[in-house]
Protein backbone atom coordinates (compact mmCIF):
# COMPACT_ATOMS: atom_id res chain seq x y z
CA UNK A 1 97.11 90.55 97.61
CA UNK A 2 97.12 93.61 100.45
CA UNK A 3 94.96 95.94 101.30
CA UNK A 4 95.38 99.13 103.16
CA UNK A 5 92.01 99.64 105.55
CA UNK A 6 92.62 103.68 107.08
CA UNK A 7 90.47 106.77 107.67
CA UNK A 8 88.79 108.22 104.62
CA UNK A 9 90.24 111.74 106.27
CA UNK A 10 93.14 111.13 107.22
CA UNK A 11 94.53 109.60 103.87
CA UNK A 12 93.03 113.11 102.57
CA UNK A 13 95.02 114.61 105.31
CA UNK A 14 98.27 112.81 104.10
CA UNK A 15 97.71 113.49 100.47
CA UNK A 16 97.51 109.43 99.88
CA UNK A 17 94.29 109.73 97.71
CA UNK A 18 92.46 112.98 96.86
CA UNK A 19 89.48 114.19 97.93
CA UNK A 20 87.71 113.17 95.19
CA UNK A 21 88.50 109.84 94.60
CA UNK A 22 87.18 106.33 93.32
CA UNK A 23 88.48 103.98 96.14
CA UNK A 24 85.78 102.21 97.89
CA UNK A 25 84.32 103.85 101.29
CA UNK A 26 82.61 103.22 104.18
CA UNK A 27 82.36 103.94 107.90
CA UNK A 28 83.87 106.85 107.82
CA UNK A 29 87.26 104.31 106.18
CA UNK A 30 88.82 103.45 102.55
CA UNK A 31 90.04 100.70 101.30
CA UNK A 32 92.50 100.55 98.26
CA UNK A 33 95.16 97.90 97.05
CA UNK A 34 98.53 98.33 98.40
CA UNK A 35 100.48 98.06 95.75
CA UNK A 36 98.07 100.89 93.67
CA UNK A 37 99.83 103.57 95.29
CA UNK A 38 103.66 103.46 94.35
CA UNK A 39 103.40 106.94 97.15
CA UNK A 40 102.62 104.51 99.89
CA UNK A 41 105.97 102.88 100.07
CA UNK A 42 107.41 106.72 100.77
CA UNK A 43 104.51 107.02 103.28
CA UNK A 44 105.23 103.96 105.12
CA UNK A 45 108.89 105.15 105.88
CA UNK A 46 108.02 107.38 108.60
CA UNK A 47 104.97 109.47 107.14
CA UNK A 48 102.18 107.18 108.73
CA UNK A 49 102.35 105.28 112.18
CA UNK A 50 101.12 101.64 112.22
CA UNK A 51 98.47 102.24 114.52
CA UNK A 52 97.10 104.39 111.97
CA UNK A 53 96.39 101.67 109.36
CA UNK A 54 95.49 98.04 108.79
CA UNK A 55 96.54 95.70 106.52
CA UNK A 56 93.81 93.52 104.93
CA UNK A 57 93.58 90.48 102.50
CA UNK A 58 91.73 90.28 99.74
CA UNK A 59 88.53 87.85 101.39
CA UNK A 60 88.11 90.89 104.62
CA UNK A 61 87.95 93.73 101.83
CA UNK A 62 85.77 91.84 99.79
CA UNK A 63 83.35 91.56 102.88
CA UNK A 64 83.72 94.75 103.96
CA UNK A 65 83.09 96.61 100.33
CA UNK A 66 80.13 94.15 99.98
CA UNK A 67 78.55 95.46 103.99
CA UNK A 68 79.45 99.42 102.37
CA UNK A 69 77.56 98.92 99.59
CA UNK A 70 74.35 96.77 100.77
């Protein structure tokens, strides 16, 4: 499984997630499963550059949720 690693703001900015939203956080980043969001398909077709994201696996989120919530 995928995950999609970006600013906390910026997917604000997009209107990926809302503002108040459940997806984990941390460092100023969210993380959320990439096939959650049927809208990120239309936002990967020219909406969002790839330098603007990262795609994780399931083992680096895990990690990373687990250092956010220490």
């Amino acid at each position: 499984m995928r995950y999609i690693l970006i600013n906390e703001q910026l997917a604000i900015d997009l209107g990926i997630i809302e503002e108040k939203h459940y997806y984990r956080t941390g460092e100023k980043k969210v993380i959320f499963k990439e096939d959650i969001l049927t809208v990120w398909k239309d936002y990967k077709k020219g909406v969002i550059e790839d330098n603007q994201f990262e795609y994780i696996d399931t083992k680096k989120a895990l990690k990373l949720i687990e250092k956010w919530t220490q």
